[in-house]
Protein backbone atom coordinates (compact mmCIF):
# COMPACT_ATOMS: atom_id res chain seq x y z
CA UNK A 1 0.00 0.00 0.00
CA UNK A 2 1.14 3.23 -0.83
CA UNK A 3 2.32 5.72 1.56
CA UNK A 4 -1.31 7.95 0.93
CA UNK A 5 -3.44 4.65 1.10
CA UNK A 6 -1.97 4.26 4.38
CA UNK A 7 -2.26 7.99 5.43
CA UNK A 8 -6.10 7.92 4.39
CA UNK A 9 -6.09 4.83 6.09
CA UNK A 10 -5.07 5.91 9.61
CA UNK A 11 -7.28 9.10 9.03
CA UNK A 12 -10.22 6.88 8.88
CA UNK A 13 -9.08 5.08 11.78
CA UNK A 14 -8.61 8.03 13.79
CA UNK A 15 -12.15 9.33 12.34
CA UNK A 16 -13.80 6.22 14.05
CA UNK A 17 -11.86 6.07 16.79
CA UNK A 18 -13.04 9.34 17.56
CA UNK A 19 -16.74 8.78 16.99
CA UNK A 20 -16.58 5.58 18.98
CA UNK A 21 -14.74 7.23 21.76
CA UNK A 22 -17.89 10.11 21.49
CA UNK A 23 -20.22 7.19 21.59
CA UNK A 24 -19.32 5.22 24.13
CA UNK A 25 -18.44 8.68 26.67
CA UNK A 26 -21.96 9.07 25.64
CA UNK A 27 -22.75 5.77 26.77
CA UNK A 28 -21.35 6.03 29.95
CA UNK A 29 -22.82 9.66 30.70
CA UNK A 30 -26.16 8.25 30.06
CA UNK A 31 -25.81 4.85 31.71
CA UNK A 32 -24.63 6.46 34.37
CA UNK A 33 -27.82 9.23 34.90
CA UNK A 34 -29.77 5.51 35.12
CA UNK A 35 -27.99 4.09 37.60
CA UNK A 36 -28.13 7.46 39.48
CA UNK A 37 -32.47 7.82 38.87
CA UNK A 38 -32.56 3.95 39.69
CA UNK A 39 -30.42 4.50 43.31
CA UNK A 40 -32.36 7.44 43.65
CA UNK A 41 -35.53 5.96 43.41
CA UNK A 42 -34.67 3.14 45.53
CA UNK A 43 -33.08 5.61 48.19
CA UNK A 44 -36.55 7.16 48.32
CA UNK A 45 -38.62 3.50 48.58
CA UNK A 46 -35.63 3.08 51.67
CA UNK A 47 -36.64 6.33 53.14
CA UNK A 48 -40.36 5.88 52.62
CA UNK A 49 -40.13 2.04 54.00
CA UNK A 50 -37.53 3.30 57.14
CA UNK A 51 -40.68 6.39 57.76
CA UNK A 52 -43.57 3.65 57.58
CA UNK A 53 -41.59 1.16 60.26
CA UNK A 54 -41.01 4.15 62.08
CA UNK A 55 -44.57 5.16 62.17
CA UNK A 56 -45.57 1.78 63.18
CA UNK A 57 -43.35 1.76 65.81
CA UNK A 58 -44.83 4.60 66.99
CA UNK A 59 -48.49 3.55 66.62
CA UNK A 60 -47.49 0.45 68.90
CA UNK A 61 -45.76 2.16 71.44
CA UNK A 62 -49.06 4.25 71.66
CA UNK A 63 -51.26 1.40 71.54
CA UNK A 64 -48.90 -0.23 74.41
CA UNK A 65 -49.01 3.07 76.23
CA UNK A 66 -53.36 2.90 75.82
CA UNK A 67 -53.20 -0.52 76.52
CA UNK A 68 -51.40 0.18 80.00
CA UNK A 69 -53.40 3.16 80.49
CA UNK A 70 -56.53 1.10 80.18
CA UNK A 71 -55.28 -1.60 82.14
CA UNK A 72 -54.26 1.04 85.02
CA UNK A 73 -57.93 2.11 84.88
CA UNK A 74 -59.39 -0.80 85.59
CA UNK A 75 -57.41 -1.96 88.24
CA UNK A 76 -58.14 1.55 89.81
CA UNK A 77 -61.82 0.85 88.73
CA UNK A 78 -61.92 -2.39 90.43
CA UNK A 79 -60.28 -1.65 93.51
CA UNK A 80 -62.73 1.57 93.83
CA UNK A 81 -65.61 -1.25 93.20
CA UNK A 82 -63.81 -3.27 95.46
CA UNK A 83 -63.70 -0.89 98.00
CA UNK A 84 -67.47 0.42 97.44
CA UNK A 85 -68.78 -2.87 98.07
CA UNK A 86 -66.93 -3.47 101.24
CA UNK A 87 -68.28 -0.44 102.37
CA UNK A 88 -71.42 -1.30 101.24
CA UNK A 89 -70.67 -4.79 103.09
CA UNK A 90 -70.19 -2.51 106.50
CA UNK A 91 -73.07 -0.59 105.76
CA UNK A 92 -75.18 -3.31 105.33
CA UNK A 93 -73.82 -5.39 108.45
CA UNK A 94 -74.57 -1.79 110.57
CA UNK A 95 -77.69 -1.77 109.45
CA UNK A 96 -78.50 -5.86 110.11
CA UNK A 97 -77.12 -5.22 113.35
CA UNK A 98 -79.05 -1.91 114.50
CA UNK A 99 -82.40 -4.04 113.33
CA UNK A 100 -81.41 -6.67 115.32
CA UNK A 101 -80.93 -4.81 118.03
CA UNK A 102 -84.50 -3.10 117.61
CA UNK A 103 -85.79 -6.24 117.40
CA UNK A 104 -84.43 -7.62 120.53
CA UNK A 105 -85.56 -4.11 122.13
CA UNK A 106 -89.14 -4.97 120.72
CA UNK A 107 -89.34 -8.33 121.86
CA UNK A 108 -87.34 -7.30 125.62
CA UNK A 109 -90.07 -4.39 125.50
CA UNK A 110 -92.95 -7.10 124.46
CA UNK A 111 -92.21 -9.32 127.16
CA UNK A 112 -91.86 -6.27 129.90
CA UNK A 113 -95.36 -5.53 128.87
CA UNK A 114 -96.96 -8.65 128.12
CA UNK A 115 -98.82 -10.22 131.22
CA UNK A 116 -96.95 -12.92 133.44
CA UNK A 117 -97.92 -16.49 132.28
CA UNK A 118 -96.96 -20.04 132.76
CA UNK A 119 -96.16 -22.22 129.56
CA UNK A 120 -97.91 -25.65 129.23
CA UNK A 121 -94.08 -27.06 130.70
CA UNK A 122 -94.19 -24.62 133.73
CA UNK A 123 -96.96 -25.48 134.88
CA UNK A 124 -96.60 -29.44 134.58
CA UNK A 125 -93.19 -28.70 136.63
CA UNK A 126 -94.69 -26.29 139.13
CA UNK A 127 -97.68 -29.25 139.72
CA UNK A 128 -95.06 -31.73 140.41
CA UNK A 129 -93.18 -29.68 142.51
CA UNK A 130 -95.64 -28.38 144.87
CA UNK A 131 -97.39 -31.93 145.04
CA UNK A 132 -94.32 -33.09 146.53
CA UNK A 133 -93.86 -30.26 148.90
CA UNK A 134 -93.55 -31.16 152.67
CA UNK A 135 -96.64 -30.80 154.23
CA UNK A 136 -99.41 -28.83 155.33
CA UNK A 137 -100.30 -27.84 151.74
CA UNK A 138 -102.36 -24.63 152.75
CA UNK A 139 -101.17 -21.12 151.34
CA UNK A 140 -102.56 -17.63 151.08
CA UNK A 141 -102.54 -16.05 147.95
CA UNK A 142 -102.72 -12.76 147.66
CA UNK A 143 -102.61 -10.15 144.38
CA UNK A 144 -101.74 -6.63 144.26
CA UNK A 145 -104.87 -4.57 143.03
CA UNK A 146 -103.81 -3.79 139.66
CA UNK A 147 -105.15 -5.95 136.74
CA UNK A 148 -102.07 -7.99 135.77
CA UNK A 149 -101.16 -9.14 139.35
CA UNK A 150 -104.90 -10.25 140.06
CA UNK A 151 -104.25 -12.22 136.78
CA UNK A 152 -101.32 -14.05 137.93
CA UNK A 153 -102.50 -14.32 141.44
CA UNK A 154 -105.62 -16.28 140.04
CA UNK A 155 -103.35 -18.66 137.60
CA UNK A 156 -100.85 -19.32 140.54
CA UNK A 157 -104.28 -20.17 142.74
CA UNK A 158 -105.46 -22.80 140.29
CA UNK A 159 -102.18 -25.01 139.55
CA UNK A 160 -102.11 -24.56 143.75
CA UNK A 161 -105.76 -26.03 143.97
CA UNK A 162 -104.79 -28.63 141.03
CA UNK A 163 -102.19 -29.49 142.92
CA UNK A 164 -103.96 -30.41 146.22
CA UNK A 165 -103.34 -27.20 148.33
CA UNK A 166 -106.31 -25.42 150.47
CA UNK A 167 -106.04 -21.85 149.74
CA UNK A 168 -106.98 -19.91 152.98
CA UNK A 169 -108.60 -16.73 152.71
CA UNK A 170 -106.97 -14.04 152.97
CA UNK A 171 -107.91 -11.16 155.91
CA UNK A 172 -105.90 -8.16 155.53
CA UNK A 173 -104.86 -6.31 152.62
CA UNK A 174 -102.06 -4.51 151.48
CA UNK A 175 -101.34 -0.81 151.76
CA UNK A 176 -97.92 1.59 151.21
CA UNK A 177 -96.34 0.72 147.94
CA UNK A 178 -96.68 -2.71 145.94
CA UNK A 179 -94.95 -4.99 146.03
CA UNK A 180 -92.82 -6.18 142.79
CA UNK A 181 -92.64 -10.06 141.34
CA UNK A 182 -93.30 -12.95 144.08
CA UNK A 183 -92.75 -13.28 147.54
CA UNK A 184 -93.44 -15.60 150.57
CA UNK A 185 -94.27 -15.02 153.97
CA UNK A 186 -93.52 -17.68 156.34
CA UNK A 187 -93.24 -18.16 160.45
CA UNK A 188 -89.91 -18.90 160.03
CA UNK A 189 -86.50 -18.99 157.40
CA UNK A 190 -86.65 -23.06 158.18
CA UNK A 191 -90.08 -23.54 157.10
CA UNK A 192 -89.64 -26.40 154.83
CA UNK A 193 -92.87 -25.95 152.95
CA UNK A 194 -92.07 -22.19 152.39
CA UNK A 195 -88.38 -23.56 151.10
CA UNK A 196 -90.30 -26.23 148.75
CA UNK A 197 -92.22 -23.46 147.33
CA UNK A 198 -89.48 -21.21 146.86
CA UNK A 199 -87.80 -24.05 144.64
CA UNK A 200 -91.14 -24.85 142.89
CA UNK A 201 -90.82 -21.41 141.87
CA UNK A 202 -87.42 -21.26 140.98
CA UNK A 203 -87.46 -24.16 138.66
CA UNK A 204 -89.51 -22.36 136.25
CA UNK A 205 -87.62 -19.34 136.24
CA UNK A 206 -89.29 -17.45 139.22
CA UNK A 207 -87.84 -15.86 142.05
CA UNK A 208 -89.84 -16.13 145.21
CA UNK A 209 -87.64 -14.68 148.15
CA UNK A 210 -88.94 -15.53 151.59
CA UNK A 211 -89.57 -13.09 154.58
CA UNK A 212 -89.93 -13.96 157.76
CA UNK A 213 -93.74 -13.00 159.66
CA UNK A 214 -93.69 -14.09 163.01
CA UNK A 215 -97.20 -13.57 163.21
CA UNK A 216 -98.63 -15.50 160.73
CA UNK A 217 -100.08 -18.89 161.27
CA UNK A 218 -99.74 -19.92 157.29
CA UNK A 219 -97.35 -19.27 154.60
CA UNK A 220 -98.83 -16.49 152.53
CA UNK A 221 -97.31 -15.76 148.63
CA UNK A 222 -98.24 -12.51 147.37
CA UNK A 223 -98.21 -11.33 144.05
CA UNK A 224 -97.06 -8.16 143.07
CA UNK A 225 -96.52 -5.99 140.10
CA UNK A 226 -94.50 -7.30 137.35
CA UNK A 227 -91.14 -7.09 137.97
């Protein structure tokens, strides 16, 4: 080849040597503004993603923080409950206690008022009693003059009668204040019929204290007001 084919030659060369070096600077400039966008863009989905996980976070911790605030409430709830029904409890035990205690009052008051009396049991032990009693079976009764004594004065004379006893009559009355509940007259403290009586009476709940008349000639039980 001739020195010009060779110069022409190397021109060309250098021609596309140039345009390839234009194309592939080109090349890189734009590949590279790609791979820039591309790590861009995936920067931003990081970002975005890293935001949304924090968000979350947050959303639990204040769903945590609810939760505990909740749970706070309702163990303050509950012990307030627990503590209005105990004091309902006390209220309610005050309140069964002062009615039992007007009850008892009632019934204390009832029996204070109601007239003396002898159950079906009394009566079958005071019969027994005072059928064994040493003798002579002969007693005075005697009743205050108010309604409820004469009552009880006419009861006590009928289990006495029942139970085999004369009743004298009494002669003399009784003046100055009455008398309260059931006592005997007797000769003297060793009168053992007078003691039998006394422990007729006691068996049944009845006290019948004895005091001593020197001048009587039998034993006498008088009946006064309801004690």
């Amino acid at each position: 080849m001739s020195l010009d084919g060779w110069k022409s030659f190397f021109e060309i060369g250098a021609v596309i040597l140039l345009f390839l070096t234009f194309v592939f600077g080109a090349g890189v400039v734009i590949t590279t503004n790609w791979i820039n966008e591309r790590q861009a863009e995936r920067l931003r989905e990081f970002d975005k993603s890293l935001t949304d996980a924090k968000t979350d976070v947050l959303k639990q911790e204040e769903r945590a923080a609810n939760a505990e605030r909740d749970a706070a409430e309702a163990k303050r709830t509950a012990a307030e409950a627990g503590a209005g029904t105990e004091k309902i409890r006390q209220e309610n035990l005050k309140l069964s206690l002062a009615v039992e205690g007007e009850r008892k009052a009632r019934l204390e008051l009832e029996r204070a008022l109601a007239p003396r009396q002898l159950l079906p049991s009394e009566r079958a032990r005071l019969l027994s009693d005072l059928r064994s009693a040493p003798m002579p079976h002969v007693i005075e009764i005697v009743g205050v003059n108010f309604p409820e004594p004469q009552r009880f004065a006419n009861i006590l004379d009928n289990v006495f009668r029942e139970a085999g006893w004369t009743i004298a009559e009494h002669s003399a009355g009784i003046f100055g204040d009455p008398p309260v509940g059931l006592i005997i007259s007797t000769v003297t403290a060793a009168n053992q019929t007078a003691i039998a009586v006394q422990k007729a009476f006691a068996a049944i709940g009845l006290a019948a204290p004895a005091q001593v008349n020197a001048g009587r000639s039998v034993l006498q039980l008088t009946i006064g007001i309801k004690p």
